[in-house]
N, C-alpha and C. Protein backbone atom coordinates (compact mmCIF):
# COMPACT_ATOMS: atom_id res chain seq x y z
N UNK A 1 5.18 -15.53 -6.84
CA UNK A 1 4.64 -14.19 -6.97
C UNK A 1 5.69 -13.15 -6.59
N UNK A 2 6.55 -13.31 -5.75
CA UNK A 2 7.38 -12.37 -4.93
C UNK A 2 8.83 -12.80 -5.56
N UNK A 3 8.99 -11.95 -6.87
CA UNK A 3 10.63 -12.31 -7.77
C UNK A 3 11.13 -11.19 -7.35
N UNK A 4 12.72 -11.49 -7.66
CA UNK A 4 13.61 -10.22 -7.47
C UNK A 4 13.24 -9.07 -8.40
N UNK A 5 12.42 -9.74 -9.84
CA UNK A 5 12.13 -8.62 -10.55
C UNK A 5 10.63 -7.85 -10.24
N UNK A 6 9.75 -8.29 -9.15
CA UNK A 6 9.06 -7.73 -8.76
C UNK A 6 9.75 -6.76 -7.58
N UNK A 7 10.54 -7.35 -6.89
CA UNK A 7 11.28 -6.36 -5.87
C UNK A 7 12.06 -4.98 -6.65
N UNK A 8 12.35 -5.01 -7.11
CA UNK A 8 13.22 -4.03 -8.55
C UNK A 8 11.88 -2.93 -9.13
N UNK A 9 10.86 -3.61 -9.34
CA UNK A 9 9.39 -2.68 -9.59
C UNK A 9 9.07 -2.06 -8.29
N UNK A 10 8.85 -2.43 -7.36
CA UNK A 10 8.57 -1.98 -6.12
C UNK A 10 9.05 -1.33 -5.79
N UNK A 11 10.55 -1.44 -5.45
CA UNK A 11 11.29 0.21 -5.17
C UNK A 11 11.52 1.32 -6.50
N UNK A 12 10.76 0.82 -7.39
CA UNK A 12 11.28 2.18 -8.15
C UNK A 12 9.86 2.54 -8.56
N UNK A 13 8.58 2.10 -7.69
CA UNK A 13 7.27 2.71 -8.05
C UNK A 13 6.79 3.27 -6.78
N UNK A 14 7.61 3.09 -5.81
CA UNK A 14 6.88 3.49 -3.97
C UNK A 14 8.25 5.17 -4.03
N UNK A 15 6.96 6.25 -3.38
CA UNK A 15 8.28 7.36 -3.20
C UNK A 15 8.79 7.20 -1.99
N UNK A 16 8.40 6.38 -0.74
CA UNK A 16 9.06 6.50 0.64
C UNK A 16 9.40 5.30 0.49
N UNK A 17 9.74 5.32 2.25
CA UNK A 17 10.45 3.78 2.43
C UNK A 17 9.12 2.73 2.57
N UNK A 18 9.33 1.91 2.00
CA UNK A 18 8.43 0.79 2.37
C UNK A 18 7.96 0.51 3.64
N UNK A 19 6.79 0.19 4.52
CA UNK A 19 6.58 0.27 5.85
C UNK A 19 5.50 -1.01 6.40
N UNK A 20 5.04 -0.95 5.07
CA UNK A 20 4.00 -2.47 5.27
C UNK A 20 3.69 -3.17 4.12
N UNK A 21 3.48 -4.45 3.80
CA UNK A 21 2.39 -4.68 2.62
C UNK A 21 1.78 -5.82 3.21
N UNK A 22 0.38 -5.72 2.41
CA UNK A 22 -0.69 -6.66 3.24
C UNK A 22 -0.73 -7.57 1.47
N UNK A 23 -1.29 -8.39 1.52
CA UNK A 23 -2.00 -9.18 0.36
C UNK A 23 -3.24 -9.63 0.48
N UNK A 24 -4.07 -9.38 -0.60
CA UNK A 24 -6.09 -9.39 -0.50
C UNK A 24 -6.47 -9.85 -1.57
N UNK A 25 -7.38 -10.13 -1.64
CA UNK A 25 -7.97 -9.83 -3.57
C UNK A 25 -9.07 -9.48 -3.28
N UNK A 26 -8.40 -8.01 -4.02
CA UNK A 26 -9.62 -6.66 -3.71
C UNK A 26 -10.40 -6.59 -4.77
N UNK A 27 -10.23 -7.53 -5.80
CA UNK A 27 -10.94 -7.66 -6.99
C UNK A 27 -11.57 -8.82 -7.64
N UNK A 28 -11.97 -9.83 -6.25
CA UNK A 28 -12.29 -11.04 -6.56
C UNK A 28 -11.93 -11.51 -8.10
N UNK A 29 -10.93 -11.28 -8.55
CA UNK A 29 -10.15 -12.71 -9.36
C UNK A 29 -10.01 -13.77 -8.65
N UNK A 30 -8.59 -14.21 -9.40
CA UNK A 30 -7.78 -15.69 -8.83
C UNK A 30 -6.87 -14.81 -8.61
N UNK A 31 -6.36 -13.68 -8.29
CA UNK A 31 -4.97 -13.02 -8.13
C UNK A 31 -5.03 -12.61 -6.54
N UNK A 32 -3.94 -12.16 -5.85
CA UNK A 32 -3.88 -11.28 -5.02
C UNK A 32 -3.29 -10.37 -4.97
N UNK A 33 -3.98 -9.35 -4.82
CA UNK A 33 -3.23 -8.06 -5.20
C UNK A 33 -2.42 -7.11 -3.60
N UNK A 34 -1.18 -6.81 -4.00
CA UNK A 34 -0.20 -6.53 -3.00
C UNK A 34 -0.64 -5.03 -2.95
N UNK A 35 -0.68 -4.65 -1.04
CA UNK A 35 -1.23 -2.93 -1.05
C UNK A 35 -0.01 -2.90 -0.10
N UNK A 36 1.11 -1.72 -0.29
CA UNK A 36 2.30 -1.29 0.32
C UNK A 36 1.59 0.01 0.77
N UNK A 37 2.33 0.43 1.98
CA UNK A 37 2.02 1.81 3.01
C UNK A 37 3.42 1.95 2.81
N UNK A 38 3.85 3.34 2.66
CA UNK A 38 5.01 3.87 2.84
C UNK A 38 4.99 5.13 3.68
N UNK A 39 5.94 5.72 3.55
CA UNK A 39 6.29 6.99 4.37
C UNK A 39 7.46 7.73 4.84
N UNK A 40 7.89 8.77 4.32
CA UNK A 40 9.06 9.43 4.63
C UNK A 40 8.97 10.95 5.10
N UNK A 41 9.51 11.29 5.61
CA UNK A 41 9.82 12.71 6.47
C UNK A 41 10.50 13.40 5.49
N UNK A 42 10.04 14.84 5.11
CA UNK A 42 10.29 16.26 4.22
C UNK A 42 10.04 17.16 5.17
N UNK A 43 10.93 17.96 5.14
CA UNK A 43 11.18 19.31 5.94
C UNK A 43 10.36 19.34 7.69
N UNK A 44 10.45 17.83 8.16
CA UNK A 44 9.81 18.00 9.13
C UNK A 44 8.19 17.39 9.22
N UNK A 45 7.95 17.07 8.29
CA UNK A 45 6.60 16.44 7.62
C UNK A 45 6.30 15.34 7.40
N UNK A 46 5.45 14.79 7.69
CA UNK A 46 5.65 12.99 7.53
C UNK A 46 4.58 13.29 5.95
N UNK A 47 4.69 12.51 5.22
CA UNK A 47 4.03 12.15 3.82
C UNK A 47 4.30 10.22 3.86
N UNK A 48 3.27 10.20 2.88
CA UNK A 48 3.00 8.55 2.98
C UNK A 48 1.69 8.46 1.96
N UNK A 49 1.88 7.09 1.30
CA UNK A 49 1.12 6.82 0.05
C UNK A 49 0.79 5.09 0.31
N UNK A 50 -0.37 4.73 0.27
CA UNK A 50 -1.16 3.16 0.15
C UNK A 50 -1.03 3.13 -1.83
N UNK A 51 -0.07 2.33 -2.40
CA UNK A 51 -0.36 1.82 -3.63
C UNK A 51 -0.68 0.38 -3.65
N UNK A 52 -1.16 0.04 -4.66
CA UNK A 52 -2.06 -1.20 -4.72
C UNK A 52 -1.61 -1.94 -6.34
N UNK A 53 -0.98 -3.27 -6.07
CA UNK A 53 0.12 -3.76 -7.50
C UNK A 53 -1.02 -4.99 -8.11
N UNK A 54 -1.16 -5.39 -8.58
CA UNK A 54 -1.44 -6.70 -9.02
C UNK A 54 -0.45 -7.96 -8.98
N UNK A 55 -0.47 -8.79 -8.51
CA UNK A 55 0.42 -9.68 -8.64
C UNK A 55 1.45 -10.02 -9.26
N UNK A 56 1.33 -9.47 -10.46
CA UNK A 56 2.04 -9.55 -11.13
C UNK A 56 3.24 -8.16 -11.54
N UNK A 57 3.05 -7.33 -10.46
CA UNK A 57 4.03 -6.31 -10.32
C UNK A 57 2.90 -4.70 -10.87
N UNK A 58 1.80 -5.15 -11.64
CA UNK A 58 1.66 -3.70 -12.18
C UNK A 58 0.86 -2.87 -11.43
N UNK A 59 1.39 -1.45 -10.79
CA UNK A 59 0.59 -0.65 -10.41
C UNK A 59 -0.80 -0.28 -10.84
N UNK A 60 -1.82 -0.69 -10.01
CA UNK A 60 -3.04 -0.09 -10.09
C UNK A 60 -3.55 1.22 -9.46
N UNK A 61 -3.08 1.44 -8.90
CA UNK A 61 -3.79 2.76 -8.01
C UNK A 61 -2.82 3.25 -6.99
N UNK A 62 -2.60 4.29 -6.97
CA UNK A 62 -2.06 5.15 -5.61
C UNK A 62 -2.46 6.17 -4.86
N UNK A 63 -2.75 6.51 -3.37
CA UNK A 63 -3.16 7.52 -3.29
C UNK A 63 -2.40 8.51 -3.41
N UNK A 64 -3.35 9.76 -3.14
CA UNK A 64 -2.78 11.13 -2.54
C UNK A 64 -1.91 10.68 -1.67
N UNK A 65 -0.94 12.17 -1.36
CA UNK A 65 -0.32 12.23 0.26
C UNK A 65 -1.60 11.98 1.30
N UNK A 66 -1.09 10.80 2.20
CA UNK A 66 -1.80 11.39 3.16
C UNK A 66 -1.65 11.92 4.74
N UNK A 67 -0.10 12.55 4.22
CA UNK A 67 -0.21 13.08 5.40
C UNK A 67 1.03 12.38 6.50
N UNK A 68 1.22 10.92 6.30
CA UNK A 68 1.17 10.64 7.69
C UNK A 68 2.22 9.43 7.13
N UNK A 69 2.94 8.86 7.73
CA UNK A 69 4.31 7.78 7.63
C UNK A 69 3.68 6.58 7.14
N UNK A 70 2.67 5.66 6.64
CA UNK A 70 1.92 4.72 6.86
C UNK A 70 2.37 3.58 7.45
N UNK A 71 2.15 3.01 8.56
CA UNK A 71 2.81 1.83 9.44
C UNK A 71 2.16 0.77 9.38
N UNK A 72 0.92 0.70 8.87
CA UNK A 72 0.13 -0.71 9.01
C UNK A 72 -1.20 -0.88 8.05
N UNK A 73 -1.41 -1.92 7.27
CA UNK A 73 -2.56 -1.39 6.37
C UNK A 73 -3.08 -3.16 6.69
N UNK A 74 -4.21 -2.73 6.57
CA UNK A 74 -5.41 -4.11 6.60
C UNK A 74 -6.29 -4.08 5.60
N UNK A 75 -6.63 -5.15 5.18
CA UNK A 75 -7.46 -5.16 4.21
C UNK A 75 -9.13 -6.33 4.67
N UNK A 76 -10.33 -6.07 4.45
CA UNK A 76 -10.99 -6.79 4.80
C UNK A 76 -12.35 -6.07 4.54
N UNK A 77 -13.28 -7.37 4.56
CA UNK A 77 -15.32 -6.96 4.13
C UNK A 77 -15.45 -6.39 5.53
N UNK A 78 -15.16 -4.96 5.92
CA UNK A 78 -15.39 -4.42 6.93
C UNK A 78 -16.53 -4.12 7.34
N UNK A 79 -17.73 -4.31 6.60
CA UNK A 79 -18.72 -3.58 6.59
C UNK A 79 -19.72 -4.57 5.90
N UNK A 80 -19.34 -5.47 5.52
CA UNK A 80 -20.53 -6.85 4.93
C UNK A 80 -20.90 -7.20 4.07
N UNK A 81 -20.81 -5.93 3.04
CA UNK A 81 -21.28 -5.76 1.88
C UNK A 81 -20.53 -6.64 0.85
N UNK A 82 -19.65 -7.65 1.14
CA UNK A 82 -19.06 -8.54 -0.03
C UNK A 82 -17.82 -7.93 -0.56
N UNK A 83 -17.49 -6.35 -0.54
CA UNK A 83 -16.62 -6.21 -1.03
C UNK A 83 -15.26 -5.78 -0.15
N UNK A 84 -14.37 -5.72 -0.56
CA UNK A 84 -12.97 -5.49 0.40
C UNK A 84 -12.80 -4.17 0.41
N UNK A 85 -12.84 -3.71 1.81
CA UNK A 85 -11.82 -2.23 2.64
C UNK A 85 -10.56 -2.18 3.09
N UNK A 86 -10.25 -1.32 3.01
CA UNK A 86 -8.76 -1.39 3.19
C UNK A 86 -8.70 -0.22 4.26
N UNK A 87 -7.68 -0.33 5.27
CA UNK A 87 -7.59 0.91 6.56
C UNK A 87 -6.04 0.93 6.60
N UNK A 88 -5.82 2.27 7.47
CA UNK A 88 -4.35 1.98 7.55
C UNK A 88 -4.14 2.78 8.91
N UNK A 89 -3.07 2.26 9.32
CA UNK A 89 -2.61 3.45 10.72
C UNK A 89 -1.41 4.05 10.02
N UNK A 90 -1.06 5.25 10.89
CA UNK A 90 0.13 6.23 10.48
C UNK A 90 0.51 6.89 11.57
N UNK A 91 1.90 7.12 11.36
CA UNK A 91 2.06 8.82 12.08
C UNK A 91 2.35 10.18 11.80
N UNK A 92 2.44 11.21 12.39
CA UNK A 92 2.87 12.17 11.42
C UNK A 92 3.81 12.87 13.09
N UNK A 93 4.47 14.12 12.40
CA UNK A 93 5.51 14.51 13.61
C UNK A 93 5.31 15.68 14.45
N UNK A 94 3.04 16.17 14.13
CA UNK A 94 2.88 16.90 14.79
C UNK A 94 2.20 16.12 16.39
C-alpha cells in the first residue's frame, strides 16, 4: 500500500508539512483509507488541513483551514453508532 509513488502523491497533495497519518476504513470496504494532519506557520499563524486518500493514493476529501498545526488524528466508532469519527489535536501560536 505505502509505494514511493504513493509518497510522490502525498507531498504534492498535502499544503503543510506532514504531522501525522492514522489508517481506518472509514468506508467499510476491504480498503484502508490513509487520513494525514498537517500544518505550517504563515505570518505568525498556524494553518493545518485533515485530508483523507484511499489506499490507493486518491484524494477524497480535505478540510478547511483549521486553524491550528495538526499533531495527532484518531480515527474510531466514537459514539456507537457503527460508523467511524475521526478527532484531531493541534496547536496554534496564540
Amino acid at each position: 500500500m505505502f509505494t514511493s509513488q504513493f509518497g510522490v502523491l502525498l507531498n504534492k497533495s498535502i499544503s503543510g508539512s506532514v504531522r501525522c497519518v492514522e489508517l481506518a476504513n472509514l468506508d467499510s470496504d476491504t480498503d484502508m483509507e490513509i487520513i494525514v494532519g498537517d500544518g505550517t506557520i504563515v505570518s505568525m499563524s498556524c494553518q493545518g488541513h485533515l485530508t483523507i486518500f484511499e489506499s490507493d493514493g486518491t484524494q477524497t476529501w480535505q478540510s478547511s483551514d483549521l486553524g491550528k498545526t495538526v499533531t495527532r488524528v484518531k480515527a474510531a466508532d466514537m459514539d456507537g453508532d457503527g460508523n467511524m469519527e475521526c478527532e484531531f489535536e493541534g496547536y496554534n501560536l496564540e
